[in-house]
Protein backbone atom coordinates (compact mmCIF):
# COMPACT_ATOMS: atom_id res chain seq x y z
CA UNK A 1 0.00 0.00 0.00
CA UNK A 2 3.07 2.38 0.58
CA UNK A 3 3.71 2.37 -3.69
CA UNK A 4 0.15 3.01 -4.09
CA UNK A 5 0.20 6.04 -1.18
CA UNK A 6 3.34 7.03 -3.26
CA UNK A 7 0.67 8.43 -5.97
CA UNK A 8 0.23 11.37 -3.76
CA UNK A 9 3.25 12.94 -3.91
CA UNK A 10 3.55 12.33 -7.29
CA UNK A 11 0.88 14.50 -8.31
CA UNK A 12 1.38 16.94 -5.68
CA UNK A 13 3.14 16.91 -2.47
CA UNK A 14 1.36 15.89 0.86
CA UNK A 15 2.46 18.09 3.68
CA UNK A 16 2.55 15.36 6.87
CA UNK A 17 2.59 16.51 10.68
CA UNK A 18 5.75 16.26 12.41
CA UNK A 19 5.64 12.28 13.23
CA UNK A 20 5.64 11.79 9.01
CA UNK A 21 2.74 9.87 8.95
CA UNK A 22 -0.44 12.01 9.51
CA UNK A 23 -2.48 15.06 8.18
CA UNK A 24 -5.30 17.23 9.81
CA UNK A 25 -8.45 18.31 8.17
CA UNK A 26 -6.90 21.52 6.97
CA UNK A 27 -4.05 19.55 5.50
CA UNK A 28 -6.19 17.38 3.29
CA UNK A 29 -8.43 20.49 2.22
CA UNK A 30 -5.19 22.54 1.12
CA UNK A 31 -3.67 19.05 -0.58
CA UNK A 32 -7.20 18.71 -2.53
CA UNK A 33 -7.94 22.67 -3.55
CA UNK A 34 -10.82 22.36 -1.32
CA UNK A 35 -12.66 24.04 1.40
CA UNK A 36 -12.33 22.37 5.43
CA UNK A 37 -15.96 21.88 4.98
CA UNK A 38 -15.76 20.11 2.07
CA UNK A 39 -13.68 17.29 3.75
CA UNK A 40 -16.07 17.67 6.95
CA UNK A 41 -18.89 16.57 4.89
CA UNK A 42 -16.96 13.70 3.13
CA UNK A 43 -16.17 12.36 6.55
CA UNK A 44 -19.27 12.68 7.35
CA UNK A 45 -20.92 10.56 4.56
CA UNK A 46 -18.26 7.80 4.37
CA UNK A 47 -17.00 7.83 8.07
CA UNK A 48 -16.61 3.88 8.43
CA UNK A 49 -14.76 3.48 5.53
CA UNK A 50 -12.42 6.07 6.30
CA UNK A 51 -12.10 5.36 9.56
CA UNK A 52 -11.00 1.62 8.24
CA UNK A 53 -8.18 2.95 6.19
CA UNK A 54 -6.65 5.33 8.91
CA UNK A 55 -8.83 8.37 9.68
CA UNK A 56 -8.94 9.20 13.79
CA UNK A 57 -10.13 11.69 16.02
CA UNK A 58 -8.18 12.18 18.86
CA UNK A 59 -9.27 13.42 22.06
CA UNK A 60 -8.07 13.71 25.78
CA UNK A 61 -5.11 11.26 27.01
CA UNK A 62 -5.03 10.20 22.83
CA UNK A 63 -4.55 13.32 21.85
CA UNK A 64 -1.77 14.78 24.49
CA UNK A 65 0.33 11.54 23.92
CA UNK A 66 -0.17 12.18 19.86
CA UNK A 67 1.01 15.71 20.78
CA UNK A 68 3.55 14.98 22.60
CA UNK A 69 5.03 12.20 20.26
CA UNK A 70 4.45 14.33 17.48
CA UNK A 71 5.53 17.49 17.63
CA UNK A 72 2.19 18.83 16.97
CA UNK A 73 1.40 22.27 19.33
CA UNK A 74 -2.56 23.10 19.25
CA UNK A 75 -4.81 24.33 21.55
CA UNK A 76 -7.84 21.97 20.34
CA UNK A 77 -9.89 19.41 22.76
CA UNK A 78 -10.03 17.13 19.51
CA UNK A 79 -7.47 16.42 16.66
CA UNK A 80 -8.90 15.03 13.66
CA UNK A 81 -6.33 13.21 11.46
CA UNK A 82 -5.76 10.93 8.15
CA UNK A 83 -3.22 8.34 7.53
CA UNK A 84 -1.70 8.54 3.91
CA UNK A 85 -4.05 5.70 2.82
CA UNK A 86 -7.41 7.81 4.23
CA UNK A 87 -6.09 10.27 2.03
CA UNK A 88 -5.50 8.40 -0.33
CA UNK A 89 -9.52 6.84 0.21
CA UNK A 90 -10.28 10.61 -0.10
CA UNK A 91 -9.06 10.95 -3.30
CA UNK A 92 -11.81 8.36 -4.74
CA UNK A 93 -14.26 9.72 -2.86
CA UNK A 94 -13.81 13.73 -3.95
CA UNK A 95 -15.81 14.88 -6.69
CA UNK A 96 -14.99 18.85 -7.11
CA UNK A 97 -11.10 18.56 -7.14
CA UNK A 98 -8.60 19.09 -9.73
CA UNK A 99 -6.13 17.21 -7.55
CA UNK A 100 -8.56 14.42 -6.84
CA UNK A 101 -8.72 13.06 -10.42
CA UNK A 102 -5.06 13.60 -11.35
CA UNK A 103 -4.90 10.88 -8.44
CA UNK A 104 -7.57 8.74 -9.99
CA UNK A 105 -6.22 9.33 -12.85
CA UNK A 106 -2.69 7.61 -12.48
CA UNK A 107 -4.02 4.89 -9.83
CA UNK A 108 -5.72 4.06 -12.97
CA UNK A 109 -2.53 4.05 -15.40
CA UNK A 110 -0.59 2.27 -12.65
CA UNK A 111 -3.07 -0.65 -12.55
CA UNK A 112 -3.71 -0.77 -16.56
CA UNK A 113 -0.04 -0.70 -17.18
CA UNK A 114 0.54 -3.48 -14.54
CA UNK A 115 -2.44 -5.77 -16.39
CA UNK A 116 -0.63 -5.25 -19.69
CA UNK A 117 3.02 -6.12 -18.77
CA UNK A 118 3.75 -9.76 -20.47
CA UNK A 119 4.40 -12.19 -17.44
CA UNK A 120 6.95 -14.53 -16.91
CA UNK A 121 5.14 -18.27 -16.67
CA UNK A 122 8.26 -20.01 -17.95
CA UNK A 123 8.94 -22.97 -15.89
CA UNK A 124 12.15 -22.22 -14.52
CA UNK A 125 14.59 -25.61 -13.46
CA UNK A 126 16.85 -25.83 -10.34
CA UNK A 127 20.04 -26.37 -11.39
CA UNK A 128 20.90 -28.03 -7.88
CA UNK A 129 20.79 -31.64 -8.47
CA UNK A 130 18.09 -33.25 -6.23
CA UNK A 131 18.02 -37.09 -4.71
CA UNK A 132 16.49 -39.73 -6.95
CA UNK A 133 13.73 -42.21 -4.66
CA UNK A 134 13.43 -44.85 -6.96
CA UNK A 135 12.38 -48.00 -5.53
CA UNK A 136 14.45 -51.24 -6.55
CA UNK A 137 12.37 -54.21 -6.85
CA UNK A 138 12.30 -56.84 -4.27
């Protein structure tokens, strides 16, 4: 999955938070050319599937440790925050951004191009010579 999260800085680079593997709200908003809203109400329709592929909101003991390990420095009783693969489920779920299909787009190109490379089904022999088990007759 870490090739296929690859896509997104390849079209554009994804600013992370200080630990290098998450985004805020904001973040994915600014990444996509869209408004904070915009991702609000995408999290809001498809919350269980993001929330399968990485998206969290962290809150109280959660979200001190996160802050602590992190980096981070905000004032906010709740963190909201997307793994590169949520982001990544963002980008098939976003209708109104530019950004959005350019990452359809090549996830596309990537999997067409991998169903069209020739593969190798040649029946390769071991050159290491191996024990014959014949049975001699009785």
């Amino acid at each position: 999955m870490l090739e296929r999260t690859a896509v997104l800085d390849r079209v554009k680079a994804l600013s992370l938070l200080p630990d290098g593997m998450h985004v805020t709200t904001a973040m994915v908003a600014a990444y996509f050319n869209v408004t904070v809203e915009a991702i609000r109400a995408l999290v809001h329709d498809h919350r269980a599937e993001l929330e399968a592929n990485g998206y969290r909101v962290l809150a109280g003991t959660e979200l001190s440790d996160f802050k602590q390990l992190s980096g981070v420095q905000s004032r906010t009783r709740s963190l909201a925050i997307f793994s590169r693969r949520a982001v990544l489920n963002v980008a098939t779920l976003l209708r109104d951004s530019e950004v959005a299909r350019q990452v359809r787009v090549y996830l596309l190109d990537m999997e067409y191009l991998a169903r069209t490379q020739p593969v190798d089904n040649s029946v390769h022999t071991d050159t290491v010579a191996r024990p014959s088990y014949r049975c001699s007759p009785p």
